[in-house]
C-alpha atoms as a PDB file:
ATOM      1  CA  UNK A   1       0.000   0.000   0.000  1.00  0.00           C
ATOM      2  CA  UNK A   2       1.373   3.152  -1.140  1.00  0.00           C
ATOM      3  CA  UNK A   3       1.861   5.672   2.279  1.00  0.00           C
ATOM      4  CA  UNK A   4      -0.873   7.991   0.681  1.00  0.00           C
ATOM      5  CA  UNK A   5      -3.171   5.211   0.683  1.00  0.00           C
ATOM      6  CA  UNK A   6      -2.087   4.721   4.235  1.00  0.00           C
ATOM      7  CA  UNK A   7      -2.663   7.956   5.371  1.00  0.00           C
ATOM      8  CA  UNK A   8      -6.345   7.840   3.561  1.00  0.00           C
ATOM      9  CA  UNK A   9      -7.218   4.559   5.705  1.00  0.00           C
ATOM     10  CA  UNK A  10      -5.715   6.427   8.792  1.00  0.00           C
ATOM     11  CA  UNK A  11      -7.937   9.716   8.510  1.00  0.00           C
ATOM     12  CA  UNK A  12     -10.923   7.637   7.305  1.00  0.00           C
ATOM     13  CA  UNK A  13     -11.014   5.406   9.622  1.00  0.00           C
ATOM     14  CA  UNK A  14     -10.792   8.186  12.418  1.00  0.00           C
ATOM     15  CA  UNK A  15     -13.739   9.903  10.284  1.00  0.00           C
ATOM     16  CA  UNK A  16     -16.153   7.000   9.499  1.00  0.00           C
ATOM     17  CA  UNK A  17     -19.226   7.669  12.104  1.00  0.00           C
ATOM     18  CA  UNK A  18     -18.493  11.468  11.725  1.00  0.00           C
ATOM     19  CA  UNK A  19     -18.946  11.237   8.037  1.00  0.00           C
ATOM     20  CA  UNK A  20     -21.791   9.382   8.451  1.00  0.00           C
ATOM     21  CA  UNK A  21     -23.675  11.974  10.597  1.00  0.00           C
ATOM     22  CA  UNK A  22     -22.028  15.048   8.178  1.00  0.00           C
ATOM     23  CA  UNK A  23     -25.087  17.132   7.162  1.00  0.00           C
ATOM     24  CA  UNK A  24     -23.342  17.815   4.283  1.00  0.00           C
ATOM     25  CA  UNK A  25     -22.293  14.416   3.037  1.00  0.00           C
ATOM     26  CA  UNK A  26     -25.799  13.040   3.788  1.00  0.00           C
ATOM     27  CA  UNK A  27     -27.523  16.514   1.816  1.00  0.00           C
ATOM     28  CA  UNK A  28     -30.650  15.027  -0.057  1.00  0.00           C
ATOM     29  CA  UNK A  29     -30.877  17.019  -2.957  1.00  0.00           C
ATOM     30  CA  UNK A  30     -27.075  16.757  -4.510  1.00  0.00           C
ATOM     31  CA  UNK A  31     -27.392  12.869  -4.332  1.00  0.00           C
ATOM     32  CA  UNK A  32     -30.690  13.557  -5.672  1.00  0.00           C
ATOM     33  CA  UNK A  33     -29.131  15.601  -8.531  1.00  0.00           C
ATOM     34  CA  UNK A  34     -26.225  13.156  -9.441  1.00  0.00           C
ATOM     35  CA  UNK A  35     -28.566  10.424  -9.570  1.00  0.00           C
ATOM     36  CA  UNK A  36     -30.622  12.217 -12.020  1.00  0.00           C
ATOM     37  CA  UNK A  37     -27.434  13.289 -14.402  1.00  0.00           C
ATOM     38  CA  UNK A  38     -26.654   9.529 -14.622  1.00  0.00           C
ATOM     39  CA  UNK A  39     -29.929   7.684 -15.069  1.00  0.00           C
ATOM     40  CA  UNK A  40     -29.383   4.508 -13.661  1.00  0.00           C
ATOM     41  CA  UNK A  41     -31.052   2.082 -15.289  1.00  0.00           C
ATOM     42  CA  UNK A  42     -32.600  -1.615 -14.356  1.00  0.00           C
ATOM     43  CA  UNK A  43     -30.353  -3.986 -16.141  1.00  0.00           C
ATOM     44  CA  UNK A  44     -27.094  -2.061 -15.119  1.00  0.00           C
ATOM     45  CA  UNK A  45     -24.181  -3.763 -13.218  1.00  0.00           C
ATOM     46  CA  UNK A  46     -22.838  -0.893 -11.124  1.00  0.00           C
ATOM     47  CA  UNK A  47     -19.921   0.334  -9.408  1.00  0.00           C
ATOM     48  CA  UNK A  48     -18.864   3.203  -6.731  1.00  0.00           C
ATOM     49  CA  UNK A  49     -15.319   3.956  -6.900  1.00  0.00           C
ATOM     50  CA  UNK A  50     -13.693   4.987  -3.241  1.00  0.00           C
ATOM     51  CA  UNK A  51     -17.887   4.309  -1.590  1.00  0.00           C
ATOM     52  CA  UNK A  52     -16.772   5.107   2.017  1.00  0.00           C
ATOM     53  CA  UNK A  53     -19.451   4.038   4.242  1.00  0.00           C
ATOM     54  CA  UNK A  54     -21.914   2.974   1.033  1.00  0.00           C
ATOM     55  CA  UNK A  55     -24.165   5.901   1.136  1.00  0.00           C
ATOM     56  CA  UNK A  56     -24.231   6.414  -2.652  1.00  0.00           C
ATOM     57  CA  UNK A  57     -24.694   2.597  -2.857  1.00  0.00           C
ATOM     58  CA  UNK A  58     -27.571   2.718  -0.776  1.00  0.00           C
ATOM     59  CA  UNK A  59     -29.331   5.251  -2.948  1.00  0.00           C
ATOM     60  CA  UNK A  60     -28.392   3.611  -6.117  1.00  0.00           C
ATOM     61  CA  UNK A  61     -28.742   0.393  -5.554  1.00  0.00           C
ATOM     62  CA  UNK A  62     -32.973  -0.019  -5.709  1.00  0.00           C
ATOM     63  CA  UNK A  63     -32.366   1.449  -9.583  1.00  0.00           C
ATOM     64  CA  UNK A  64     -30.028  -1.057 -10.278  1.00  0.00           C
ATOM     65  CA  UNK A  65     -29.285  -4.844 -11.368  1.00  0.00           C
ATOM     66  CA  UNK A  66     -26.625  -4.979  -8.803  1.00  0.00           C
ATOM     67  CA  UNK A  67     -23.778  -2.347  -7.404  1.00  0.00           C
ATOM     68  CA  UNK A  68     -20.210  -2.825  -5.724  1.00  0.00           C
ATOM     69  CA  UNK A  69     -18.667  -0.484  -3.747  1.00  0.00           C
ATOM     70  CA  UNK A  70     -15.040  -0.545  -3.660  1.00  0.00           C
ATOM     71  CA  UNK A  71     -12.553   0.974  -0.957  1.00  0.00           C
ATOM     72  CA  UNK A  72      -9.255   1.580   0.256  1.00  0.00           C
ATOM     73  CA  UNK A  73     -10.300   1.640   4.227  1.00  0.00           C
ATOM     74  CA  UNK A  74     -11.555  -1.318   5.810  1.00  0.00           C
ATOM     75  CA  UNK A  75     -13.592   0.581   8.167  1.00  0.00           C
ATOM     76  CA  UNK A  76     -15.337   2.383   5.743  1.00  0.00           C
ATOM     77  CA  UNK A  77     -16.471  -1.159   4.033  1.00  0.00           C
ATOM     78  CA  UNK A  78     -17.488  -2.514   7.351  1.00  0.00           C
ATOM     79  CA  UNK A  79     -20.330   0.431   8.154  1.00  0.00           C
ATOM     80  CA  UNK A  80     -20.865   0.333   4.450  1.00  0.00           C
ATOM     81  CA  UNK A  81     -21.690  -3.260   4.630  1.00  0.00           C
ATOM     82  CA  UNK A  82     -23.729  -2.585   7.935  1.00  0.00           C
ATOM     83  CA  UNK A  83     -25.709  -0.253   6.716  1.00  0.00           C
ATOM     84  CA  UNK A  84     -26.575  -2.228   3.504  1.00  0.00           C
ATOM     85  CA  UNK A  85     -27.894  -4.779   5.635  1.00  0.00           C
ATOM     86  CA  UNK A  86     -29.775  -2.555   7.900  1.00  0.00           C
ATOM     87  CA  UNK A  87     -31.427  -1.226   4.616  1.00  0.00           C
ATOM     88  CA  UNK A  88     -32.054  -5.011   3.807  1.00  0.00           C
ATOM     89  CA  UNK A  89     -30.476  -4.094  -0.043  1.00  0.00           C
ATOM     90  CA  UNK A  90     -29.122  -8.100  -1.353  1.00  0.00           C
ATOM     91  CA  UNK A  91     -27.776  -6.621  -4.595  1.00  0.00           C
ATOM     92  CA  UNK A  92     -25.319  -4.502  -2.628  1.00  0.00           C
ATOM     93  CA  UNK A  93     -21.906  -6.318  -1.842  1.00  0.00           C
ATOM     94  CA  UNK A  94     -18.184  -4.173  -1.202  1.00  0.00           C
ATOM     95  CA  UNK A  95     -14.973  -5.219  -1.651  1.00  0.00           C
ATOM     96  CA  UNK A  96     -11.427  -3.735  -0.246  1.00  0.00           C
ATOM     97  CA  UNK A  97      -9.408  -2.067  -3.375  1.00  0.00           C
ATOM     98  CA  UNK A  98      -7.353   0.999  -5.214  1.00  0.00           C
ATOM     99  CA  UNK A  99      -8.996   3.393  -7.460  1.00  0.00           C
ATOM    100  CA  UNK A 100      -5.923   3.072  -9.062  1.00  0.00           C
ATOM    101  CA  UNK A 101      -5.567  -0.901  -9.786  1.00  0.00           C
ATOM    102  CA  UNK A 102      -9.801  -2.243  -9.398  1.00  0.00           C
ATOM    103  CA  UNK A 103      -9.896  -5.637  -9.026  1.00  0.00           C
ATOM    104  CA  UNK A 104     -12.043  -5.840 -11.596  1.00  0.00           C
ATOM    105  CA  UNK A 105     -12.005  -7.229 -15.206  1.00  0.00           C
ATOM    106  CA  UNK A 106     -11.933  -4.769 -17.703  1.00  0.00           C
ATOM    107  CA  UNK A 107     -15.370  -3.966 -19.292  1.00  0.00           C
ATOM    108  CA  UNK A 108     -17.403  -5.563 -16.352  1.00  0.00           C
ATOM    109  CA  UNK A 109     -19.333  -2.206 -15.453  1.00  0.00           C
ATOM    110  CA  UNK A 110     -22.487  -0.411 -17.511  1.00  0.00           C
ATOM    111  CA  UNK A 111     -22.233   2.219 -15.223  1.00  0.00           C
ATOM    112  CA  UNK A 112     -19.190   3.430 -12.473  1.00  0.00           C
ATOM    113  CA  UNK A 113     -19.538   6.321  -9.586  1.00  0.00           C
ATOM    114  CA  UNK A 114     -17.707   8.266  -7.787  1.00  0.00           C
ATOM    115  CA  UNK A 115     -18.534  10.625  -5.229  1.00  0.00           C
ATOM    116  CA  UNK A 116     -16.731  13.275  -3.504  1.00  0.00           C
ATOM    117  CA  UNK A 117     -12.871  10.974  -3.775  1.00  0.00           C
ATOM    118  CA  UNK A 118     -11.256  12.565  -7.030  1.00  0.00           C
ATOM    119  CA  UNK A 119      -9.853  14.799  -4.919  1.00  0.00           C
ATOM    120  CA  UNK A 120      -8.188  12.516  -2.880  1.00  0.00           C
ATOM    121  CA  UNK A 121      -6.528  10.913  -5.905  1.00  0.00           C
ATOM    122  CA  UNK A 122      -2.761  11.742  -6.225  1.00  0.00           C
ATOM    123  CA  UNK A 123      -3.579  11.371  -9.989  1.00  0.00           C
ATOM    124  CA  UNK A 124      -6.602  11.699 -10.524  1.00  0.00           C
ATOM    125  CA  UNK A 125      -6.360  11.067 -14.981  1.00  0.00           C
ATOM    126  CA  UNK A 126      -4.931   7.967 -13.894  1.00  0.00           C
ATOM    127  CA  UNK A 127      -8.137   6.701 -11.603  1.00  0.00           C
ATOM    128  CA  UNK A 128     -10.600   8.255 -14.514  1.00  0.00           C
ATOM    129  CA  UNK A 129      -8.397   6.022 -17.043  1.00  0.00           C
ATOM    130  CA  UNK A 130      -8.878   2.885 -14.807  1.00  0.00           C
ATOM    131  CA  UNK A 131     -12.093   3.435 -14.115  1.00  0.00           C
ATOM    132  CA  UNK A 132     -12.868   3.704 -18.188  1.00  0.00           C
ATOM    133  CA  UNK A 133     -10.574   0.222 -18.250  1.00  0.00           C
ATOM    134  CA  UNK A 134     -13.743  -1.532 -16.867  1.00  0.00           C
ATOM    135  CA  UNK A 135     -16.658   0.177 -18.100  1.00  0.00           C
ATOM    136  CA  UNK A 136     -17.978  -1.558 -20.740  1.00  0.00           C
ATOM    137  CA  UNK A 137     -18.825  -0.643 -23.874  1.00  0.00           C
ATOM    138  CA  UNK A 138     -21.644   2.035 -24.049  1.00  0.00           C
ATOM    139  CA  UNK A 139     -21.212   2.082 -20.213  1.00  0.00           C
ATOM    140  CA  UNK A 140     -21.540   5.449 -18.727  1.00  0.00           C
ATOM    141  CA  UNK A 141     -19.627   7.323 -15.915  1.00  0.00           C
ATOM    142  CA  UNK A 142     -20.733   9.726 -13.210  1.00  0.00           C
ATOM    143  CA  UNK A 143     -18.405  12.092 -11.212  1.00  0.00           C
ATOM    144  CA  UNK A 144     -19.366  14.006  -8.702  1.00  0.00           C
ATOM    145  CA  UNK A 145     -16.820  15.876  -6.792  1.00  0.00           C
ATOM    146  CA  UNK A 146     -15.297  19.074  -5.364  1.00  0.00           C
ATOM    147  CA  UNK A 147     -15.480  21.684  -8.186  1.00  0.00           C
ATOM    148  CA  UNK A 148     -12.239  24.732  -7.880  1.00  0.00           C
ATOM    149  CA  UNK A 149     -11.793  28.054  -9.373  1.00  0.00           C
ATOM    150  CA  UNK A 150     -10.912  28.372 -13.152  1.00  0.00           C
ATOM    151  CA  UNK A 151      -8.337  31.319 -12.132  1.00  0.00           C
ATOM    152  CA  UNK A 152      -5.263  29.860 -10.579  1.00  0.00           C
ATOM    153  CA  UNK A 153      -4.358  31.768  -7.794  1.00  0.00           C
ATOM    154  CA  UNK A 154      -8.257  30.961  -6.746  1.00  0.00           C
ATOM    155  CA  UNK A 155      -7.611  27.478  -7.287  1.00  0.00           C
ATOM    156  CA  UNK A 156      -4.273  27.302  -5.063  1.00  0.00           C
ATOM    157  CA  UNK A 157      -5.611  29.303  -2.112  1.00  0.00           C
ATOM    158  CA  UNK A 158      -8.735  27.077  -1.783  1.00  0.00           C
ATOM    159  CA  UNK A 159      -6.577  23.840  -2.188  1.00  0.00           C
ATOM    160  CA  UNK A 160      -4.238  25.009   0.309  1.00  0.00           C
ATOM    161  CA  UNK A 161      -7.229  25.647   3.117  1.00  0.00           C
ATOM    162  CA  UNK A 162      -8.292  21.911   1.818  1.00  0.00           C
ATOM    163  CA  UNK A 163      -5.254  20.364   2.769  1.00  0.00           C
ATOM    164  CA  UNK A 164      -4.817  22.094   5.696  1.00  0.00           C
ATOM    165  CA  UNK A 165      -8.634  20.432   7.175  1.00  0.00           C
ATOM    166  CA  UNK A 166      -7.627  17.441   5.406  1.00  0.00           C
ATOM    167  CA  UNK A 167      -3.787  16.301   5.016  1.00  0.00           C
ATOM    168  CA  UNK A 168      -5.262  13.474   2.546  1.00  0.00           C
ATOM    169  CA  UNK A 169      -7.131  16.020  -0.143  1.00  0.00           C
ATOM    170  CA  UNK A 170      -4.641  16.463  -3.079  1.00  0.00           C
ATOM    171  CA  UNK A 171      -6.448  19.026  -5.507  1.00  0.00           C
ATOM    172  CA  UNK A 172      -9.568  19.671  -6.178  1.00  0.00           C
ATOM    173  CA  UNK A 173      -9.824  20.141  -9.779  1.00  0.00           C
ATOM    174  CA  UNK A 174     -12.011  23.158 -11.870  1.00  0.00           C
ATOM    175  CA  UNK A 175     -14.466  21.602 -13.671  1.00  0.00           C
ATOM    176  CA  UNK A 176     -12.927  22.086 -17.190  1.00  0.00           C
ATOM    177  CA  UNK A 177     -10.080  20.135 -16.123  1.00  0.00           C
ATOM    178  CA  UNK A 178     -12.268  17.223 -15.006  1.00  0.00           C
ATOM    179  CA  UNK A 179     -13.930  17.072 -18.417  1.00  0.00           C
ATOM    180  CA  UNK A 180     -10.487  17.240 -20.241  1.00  0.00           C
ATOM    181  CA  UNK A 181      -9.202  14.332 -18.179  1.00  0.00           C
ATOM    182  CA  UNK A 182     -12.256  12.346 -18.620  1.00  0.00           C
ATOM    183  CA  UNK A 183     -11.673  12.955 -22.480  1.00  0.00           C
ATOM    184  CA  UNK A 184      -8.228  11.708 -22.141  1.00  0.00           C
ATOM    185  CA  UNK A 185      -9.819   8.723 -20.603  1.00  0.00           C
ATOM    186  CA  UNK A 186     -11.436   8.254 -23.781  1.00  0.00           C
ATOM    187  CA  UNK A 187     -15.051   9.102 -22.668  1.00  0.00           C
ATOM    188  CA  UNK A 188     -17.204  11.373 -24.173  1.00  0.00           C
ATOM    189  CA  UNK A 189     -18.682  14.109 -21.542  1.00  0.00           C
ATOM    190  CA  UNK A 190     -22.714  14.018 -22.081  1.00  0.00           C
ATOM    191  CA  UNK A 191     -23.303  16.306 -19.073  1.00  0.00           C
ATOM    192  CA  UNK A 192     -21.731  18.659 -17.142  1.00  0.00           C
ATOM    193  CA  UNK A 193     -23.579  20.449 -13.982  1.00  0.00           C
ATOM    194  CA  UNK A 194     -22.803  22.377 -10.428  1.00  0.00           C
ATOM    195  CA  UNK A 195     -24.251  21.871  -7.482  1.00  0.00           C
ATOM    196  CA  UNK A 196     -23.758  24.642  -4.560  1.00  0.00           C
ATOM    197  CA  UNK A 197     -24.023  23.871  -0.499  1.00  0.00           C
ATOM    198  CA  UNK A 198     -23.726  26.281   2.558  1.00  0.00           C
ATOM    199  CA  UNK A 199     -21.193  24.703   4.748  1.00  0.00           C
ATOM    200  CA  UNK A 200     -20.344  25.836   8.653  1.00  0.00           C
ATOM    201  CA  UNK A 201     -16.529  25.885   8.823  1.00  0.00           C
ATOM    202  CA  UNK A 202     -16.299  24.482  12.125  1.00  0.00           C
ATOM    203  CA  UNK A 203     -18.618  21.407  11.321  1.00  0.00           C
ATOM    204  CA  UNK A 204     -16.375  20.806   8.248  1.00  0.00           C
ATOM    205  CA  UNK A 205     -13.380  20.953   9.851  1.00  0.00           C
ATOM    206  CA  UNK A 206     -13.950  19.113  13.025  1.00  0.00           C
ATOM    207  CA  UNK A 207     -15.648  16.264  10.164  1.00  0.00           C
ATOM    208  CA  UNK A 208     -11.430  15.720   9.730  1.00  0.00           C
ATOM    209  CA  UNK A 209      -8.502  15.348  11.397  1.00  0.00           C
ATOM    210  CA  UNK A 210      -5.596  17.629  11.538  1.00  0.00           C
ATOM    211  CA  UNK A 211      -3.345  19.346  14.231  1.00  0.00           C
ATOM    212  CA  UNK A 212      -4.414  22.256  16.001  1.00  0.00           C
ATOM    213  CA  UNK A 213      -1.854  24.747  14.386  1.00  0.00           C
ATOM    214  CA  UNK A 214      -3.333  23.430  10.732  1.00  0.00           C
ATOM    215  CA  UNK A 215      -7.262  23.908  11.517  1.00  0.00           C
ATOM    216  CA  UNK A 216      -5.971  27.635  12.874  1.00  0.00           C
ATOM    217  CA  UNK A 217      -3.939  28.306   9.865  1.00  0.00           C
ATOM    218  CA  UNK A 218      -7.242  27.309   8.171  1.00  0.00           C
ATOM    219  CA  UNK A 219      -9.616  29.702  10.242  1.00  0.00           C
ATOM    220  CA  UNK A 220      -7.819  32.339   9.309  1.00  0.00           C
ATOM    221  CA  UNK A 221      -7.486  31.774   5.852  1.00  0.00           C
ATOM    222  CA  UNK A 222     -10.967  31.493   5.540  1.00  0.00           C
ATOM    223  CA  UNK A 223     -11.187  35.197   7.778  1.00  0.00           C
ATOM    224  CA  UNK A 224      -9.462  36.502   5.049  1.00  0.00           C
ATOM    225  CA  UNK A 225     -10.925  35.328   2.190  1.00  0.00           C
ATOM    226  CA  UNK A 226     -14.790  37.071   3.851  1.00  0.00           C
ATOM    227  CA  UNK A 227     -15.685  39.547   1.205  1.00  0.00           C
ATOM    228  CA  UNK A 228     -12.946  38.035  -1.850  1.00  0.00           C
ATOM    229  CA  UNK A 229     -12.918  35.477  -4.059  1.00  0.00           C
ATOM    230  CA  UNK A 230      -9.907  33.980  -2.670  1.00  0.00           C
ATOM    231  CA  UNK A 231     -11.234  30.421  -1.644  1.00  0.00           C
ATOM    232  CA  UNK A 232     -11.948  29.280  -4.820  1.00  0.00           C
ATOM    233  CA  UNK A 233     -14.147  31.808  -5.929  1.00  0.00           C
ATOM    234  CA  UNK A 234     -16.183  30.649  -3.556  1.00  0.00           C
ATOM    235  CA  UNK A 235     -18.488  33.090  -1.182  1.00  0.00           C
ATOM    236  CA  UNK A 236     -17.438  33.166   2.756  1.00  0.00           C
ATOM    237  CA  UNK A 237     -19.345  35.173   5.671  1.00  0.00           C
ATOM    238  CA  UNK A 238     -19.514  35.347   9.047  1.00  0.00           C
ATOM    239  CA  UNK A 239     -22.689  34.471  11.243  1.00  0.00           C
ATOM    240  CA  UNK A 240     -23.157  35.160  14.813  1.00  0.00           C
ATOM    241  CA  UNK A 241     -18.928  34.862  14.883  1.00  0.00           C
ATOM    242  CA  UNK A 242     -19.086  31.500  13.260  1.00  0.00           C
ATOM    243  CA  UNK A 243     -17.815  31.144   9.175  1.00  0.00           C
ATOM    244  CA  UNK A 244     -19.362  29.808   6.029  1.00  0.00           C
ATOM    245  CA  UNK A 245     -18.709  28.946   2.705  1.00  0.00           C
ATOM    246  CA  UNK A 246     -20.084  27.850  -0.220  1.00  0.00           C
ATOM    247  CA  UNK A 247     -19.083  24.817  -1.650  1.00  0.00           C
ATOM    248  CA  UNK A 248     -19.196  23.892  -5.044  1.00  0.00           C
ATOM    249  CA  UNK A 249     -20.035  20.397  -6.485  1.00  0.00           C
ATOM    250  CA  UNK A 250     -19.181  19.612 -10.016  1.00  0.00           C
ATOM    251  CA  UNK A 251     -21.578  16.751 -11.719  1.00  0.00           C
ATOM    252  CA  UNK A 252     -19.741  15.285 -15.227  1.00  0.00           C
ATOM    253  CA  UNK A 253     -21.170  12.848 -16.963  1.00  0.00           C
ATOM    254  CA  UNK A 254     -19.570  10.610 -20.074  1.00  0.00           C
ATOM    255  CA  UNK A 255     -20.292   8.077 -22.145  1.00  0.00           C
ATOM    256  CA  UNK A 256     -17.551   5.234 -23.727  1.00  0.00           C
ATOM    257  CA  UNK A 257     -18.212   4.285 -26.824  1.00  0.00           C
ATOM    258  CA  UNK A 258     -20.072   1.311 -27.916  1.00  0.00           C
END
């Protein structure tokens, strides 16, 4: 295991009953959205790429022939597994794996998912080319993820507050990019939508794990970008001396030719 992938089953195995409780992570209406953009269908054989504790399985998985969820942190698989069988779903099953090397035979997918993990991914053209490895033919893809600033110096200031919450983010991409690097994939992009989300700073931050000096050094950041479009382009204010911001969700759909 690579030591990034170590440090990912280290924070998310620290985060796995906060992220299930996260308001944010549990928000109706952008799982909602997503599941709209990709029209699951019936007959489909799907498959959720880095599925934490299985929520987007859960949801997906009464539109579906059948749906694996694959992960890098065991604990993650075992509430995701718990949960499934609290929600008494039998097509659901999860296996331990890299979004970089699926354990998977190539072309064994109609449609592959992944929520809210591309920006965990060191290299993240290299997970959107595996993923295309084992979608089938005709099979269609659904990313849903972080969406940053088109201006650079945007994009660098919000990725730096990221990685300060969350030593395991890597970049989160702007939305072109993520259609350019699911073209180099070899997909065709059908769809491309945003999604936007008031977050409280302190709930988001606490949702991780990171030393004291880093979630300070992220406070203040955020302080500073109030009134700018420093973090990402992204608006922050201050309510009753507590921060938000407005997160941005990119939705890109492709297709792989049949």
């Amino acid at each position: 295991m690579s030591a990034h992938n170590e440090n990912i089953v280290e924070q998310f195995t620290a985060q796995v009953e906060r992220f299930v409780a996260s308001p944010h992570v549990n928000a109706a209406e952008p799982v909602t959205r997503f599941l709209a953009a990709v029209s699951p269908r019936a007959t489909d054989h799907a498959l959720d790429v880095a599925c934490g504790p299985g929520l987007l399985v859960r949801a997906v998985a009464p539109s579906v022939a059948d749906i694996v969820g694959v992960d890098v942190t065991p604990a993650m698989l075992e509430k995701a597994a718990a949960l499934a069988s609290e929600a008494g779903l039998s097509n659901a099953r999860f296996r331990q794996g890299d979004a970089l090397h699926l354990p998977f035979e190539s072309g064994a997918f109609d449609l592959v998912l992944t929520r809210l993990a591309l920006h965990h991914m060191p290299d993240p053209g290299a997970v959107i080319g595996e993923i295309a490895r084992v979608m089938k033919p005709g099979g269609r893809l659904g990313i849903f993820d972080i969406a940053s600033s088109e201006i650079t110096d945007e994009e660098i200031y919000h990725n730096r507050v990221e990685r300060l919450r969350d030593p395991t983010h890597t970049r989160a991409l702007p939305l072109s990019e993520m259609c350019s690097l699911t073209g180099r994939a070899g997909l065709h992009v059908t769809r491309v939508e945003t999604v936007d989300f008031d977050m409280d700073a302190e709930e988001w931050i606490a949702r991780a794990e990171q030393s004291p000096e880093d979630a300070e050094e992220a406070r203040r950041l955020l302080r500073e970008a109030v009134g700018t479009r420093k973090f990402g382009a992204r608006k922050v204010w201050p309510v009753d001396g507590r921060l938000f911001f407005l997160t941005r969700w990119g939705i890109v759909v492709a297709e792989k030719d049949g």
